[in-house]
Protein backbone atom coordinates (compact mmCIF):
# COMPACT_ATOMS: atom_id res chain seq x y z
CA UNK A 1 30.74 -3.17 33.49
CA UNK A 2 33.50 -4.18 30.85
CA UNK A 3 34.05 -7.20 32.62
CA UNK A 4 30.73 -7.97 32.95
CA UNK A 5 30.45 -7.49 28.72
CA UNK A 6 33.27 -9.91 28.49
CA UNK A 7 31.58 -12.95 30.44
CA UNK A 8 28.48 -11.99 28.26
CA UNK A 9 30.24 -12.04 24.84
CA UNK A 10 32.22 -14.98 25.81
CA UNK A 11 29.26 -16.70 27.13
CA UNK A 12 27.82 -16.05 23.69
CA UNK A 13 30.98 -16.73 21.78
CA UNK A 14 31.76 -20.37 22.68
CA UNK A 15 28.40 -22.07 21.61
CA UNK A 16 28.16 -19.59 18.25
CA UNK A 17 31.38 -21.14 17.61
CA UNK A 18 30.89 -24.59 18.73
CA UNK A 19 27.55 -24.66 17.81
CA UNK A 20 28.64 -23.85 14.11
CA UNK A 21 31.42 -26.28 13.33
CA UNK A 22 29.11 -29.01 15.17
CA UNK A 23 26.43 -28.08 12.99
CA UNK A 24 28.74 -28.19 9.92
CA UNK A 25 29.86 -31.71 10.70
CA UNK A 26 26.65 -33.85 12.26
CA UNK A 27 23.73 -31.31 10.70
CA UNK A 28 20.39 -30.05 12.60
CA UNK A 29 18.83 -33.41 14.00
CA UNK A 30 22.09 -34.57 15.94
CA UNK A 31 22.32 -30.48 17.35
CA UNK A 32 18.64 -30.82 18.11
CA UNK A 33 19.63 -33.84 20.48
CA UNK A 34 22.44 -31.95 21.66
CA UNK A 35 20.36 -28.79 22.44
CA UNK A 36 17.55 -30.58 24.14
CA UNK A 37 19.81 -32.81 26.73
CA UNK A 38 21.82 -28.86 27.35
CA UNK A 39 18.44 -27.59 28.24
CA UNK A 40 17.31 -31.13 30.56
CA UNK A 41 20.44 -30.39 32.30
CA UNK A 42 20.21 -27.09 33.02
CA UNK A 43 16.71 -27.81 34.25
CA UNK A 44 18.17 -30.21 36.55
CA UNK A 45 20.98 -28.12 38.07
CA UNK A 46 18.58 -24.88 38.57
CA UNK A 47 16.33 -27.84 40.81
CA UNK A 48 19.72 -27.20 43.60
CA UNK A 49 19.26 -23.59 43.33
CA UNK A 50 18.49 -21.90 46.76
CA UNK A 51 18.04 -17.94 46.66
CA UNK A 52 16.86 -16.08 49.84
CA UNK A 53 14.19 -13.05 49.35
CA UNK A 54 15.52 -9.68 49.13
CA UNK A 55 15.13 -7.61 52.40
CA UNK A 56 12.65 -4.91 51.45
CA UNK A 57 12.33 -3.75 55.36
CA UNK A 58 8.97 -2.01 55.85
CA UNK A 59 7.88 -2.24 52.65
CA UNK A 60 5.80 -5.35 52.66
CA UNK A 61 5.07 -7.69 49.89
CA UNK A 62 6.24 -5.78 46.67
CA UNK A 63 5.89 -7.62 43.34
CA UNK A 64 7.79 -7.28 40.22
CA UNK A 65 5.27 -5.31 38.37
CA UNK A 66 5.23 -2.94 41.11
CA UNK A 67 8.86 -2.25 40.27
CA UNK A 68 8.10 -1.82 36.81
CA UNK A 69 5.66 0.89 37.60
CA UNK A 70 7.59 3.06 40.05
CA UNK A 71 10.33 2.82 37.39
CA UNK A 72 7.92 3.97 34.76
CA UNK A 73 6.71 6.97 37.46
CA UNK A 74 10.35 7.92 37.94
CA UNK A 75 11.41 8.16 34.05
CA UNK A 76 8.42 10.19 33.01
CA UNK A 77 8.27 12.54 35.88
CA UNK A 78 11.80 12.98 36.69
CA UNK A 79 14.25 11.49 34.10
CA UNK A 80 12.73 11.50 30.67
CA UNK A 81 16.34 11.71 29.30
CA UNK A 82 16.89 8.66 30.67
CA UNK A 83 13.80 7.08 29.31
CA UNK A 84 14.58 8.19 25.77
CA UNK A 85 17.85 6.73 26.05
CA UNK A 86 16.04 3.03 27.23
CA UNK A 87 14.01 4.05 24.34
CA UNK A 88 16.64 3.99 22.17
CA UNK A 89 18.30 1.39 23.64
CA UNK A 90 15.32 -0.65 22.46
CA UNK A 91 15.04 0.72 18.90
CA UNK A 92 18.79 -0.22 18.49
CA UNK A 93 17.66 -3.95 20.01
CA UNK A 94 14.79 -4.12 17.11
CA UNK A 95 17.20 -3.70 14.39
CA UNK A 96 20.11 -5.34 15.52
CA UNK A 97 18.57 -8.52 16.58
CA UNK A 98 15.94 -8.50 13.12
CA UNK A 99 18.72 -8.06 10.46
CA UNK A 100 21.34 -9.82 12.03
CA UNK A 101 19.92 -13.51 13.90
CA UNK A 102 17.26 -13.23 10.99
CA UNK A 103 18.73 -11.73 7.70
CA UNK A 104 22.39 -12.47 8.22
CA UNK A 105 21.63 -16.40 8.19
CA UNK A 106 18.71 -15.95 5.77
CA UNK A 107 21.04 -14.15 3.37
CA UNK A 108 23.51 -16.72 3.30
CA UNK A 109 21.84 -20.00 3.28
CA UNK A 110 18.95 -18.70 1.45
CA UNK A 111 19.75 -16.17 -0.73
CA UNK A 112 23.50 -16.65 -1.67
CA UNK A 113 22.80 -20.61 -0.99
CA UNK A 114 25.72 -21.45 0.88
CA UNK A 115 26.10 -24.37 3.07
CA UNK A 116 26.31 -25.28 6.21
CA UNK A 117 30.58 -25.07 6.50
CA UNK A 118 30.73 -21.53 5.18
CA UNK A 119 28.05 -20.35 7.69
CA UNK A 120 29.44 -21.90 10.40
CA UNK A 121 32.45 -20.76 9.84
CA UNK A 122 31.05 -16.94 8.89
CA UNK A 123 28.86 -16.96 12.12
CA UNK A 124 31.69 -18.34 13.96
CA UNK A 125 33.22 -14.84 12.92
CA UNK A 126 30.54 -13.06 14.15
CA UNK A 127 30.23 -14.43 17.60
CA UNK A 128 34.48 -13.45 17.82
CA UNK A 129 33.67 -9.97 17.12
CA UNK A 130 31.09 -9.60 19.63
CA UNK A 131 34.15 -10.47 22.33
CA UNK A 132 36.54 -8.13 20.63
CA UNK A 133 34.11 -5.58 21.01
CA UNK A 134 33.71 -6.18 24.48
CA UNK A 135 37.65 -6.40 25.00
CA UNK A 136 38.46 -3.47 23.33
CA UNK A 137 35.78 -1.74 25.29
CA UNK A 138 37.37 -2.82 28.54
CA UNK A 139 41.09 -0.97 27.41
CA UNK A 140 39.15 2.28 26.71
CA UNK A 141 36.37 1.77 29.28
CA UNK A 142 37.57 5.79 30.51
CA UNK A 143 36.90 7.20 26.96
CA UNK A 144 33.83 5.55 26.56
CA UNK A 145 31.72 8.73 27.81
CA UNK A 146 28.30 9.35 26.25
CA UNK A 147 29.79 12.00 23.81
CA UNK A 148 31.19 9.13 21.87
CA UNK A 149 27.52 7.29 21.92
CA UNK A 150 26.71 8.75 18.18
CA UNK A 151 29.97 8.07 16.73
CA UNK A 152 28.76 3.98 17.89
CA UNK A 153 25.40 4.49 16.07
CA UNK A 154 27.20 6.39 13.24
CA UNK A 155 29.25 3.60 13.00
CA UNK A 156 26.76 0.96 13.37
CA UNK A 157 24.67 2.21 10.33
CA UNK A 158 27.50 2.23 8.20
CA UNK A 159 27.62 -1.17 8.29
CA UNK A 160 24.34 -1.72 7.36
CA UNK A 161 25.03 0.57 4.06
CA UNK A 162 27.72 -1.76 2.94
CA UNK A 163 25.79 -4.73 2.82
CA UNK A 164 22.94 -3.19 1.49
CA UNK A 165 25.34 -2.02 -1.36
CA UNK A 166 26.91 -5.55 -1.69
CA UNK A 167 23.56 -6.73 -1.89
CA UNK A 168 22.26 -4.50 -4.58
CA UNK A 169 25.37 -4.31 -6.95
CA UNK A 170 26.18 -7.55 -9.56
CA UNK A 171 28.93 -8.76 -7.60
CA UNK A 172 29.65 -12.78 -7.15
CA UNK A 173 28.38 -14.68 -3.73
CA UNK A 174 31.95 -14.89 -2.29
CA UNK A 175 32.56 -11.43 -2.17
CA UNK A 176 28.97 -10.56 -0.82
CA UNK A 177 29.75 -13.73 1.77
CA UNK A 178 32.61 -11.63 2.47
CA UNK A 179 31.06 -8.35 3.11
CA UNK A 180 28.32 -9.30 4.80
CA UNK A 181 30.48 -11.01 7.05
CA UNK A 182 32.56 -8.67 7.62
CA UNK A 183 30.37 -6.16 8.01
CA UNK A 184 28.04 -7.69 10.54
CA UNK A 185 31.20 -7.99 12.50
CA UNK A 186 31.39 -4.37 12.44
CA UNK A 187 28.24 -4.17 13.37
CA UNK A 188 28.36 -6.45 16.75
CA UNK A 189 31.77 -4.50 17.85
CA UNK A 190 29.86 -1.34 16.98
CA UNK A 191 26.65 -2.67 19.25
CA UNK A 192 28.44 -3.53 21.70
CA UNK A 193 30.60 -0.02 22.36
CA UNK A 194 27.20 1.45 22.32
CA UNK A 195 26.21 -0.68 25.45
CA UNK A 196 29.24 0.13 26.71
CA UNK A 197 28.26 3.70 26.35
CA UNK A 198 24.47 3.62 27.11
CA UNK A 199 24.15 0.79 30.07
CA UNK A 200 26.39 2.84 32.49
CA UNK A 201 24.71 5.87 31.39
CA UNK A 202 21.47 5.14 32.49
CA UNK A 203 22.88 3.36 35.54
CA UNK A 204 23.90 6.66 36.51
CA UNK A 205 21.48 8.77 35.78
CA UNK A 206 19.13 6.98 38.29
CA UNK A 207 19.71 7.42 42.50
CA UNK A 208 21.06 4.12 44.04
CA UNK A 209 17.17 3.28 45.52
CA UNK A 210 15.85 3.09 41.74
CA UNK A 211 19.07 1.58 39.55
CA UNK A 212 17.06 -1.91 40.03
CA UNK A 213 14.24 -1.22 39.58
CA UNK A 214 14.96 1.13 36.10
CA UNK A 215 17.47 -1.24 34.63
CA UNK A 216 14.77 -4.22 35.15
CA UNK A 217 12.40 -2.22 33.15
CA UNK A 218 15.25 -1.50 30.52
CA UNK A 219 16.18 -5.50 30.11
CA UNK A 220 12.33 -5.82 30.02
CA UNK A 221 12.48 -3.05 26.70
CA UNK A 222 15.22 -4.50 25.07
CA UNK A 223 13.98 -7.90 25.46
CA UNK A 224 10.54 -6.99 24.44
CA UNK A 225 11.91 -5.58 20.97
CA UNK A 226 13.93 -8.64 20.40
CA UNK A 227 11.09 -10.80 19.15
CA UNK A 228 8.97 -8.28 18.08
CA UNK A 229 12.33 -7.35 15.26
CA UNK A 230 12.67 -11.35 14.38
CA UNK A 231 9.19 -11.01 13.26
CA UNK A 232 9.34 -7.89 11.32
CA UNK A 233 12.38 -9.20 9.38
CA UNK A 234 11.23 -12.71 8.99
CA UNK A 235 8.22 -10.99 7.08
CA UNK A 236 10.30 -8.05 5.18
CA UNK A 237 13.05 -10.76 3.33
CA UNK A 238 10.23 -13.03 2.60
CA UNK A 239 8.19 -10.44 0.69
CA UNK A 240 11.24 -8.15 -0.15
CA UNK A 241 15.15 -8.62 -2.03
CA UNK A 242 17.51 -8.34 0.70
CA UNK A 243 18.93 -5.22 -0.31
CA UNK A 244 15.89 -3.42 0.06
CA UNK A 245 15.27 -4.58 3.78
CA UNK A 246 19.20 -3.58 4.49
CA UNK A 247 18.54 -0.12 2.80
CA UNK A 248 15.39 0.60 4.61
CA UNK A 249 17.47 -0.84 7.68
CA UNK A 250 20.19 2.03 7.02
CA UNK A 251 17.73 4.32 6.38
CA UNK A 252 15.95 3.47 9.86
CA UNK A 253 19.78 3.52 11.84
CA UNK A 254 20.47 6.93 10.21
CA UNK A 255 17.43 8.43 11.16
CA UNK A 256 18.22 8.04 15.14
CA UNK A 257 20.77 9.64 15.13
CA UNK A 258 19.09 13.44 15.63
CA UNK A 259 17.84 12.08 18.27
CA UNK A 260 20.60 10.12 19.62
CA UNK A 261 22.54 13.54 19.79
CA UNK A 262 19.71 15.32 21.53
CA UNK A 263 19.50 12.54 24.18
CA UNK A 264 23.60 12.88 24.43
CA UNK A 265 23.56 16.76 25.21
CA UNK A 266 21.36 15.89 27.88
CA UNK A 267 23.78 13.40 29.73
């Protein structure tokens, strides 16, 4: 599982990097260009693709949302502690991927008014921590046990109450560049111990016949929330100052963590 985190981050790291010192020296319309001819090839080379079907043996023809639903039966009859945990897994998805994708760039080029070199290099920074997250993970993969799962959120909100605070206070835009920066680092090494924590957790806490099936429904959650948290926080910075959408943010983080605990004892 750590080494599957690292291919992720990494996968993630090398166009956040590229992506921002490319879009520091040509601008949007030549990384427009760039992004459409990445997605025509990809197009093409998924055309020489060839998977077989899964063997299902006797079960017949069994569809995707079929899957969904006997995951869905086997949380709520027989796992709910697992289901609160995708639950929260989600929750954690809605916030992360709102204030960070939407307010950390909105904060910087909007707000502070920075250009397009500091925020390349600043989300550059970001996309690093997410793989030292994932490598330091991988050297204390064995510690990583769910009792540790609250320090991550613990952690993770405490990030969010610095920038909120940097936000809030009269302080100049280098140092809040700084801290925000810094801070959503935190938060991405943070994030990513917590799916360190919480993926393996629910992998085993589901028999071998239903891992698939449960973990399809979990992406499915998490991916749900993803767009559904862009849209909240595109509408809360354009109606509210950005340290009152961090605060409320913190104030949202802190308040899973009851629950997070309860979930843990349960594990």
């Amino acid at each position: 599982m750590a080494v599957v985190n690292v291919v992720n981050q990494t996968s993630t790291l090398v166009p956040a990097v590229l992506g921002g010192v490319l879009y520091a020296a040509v601008g949007a319309m030549p990384m427009m260009g760039l992004t459409i001819v990445g997605f025509g090839a990809a197009a093409v080379v998924e055309c020489f693709i060839r998977l077989g079907a899964p063997d299902r043996g006797d079960a017949g023809r069994v569809t995707a949302v079929d899957d969904l639903r006997a995951a869905g039966r086997f949380l709520t009859r027989e796992r709910p502690h697992v289901l609160h945990l995708v639950l929260i897994c989600a929750a954690l998805n809605f916030l992360v991927t709102g204030y960070a994708e939407v307010g950390f760039p909105y904060m910087v080029r909007t707000v502070l008014g920075f250009g397009s070199t500091a925020y390349g290099l600043a989300y550059g920074l970001v996309g690093a921590s997410g793989l030292l997250g994932a490598l330091v993970g991988g050297r204390v993969a064995r510690s990583l046990s769910m009792r540790r799962f609250p320090m991550a959120i613990a952690a993770f909100s405490l990030t969010i109450l610095s920038q909120a605070l940097v936000m809030t206070i009269p302080v100049g835009g280098v140092m809040r560049l700084a801290v925000l920066t810094a801070s959503t680092c935190g938060t991405l090494i943070a994030i990513t111990l917590a799916n360190l924590i919480a993926v393996p957790a629910i992998q085993m806490g589901c028999p071998e016949d239903m891992t698939g099936k449960v973990m399809s429904l979990a992406l499915s959650a998490s991916m749900c929330a993803q767009p559904l948290g862009q849209i909240a926080y595109g509408w809360a910075y354009s109606v509210h100052p950005a340290g009152a959408v961090l605060a409320v943010t913190f104030a949202l983080a802190t308040a899973m963590l009851p629950p997070v605990a309860h979930v843990t004892r349960r594990f």
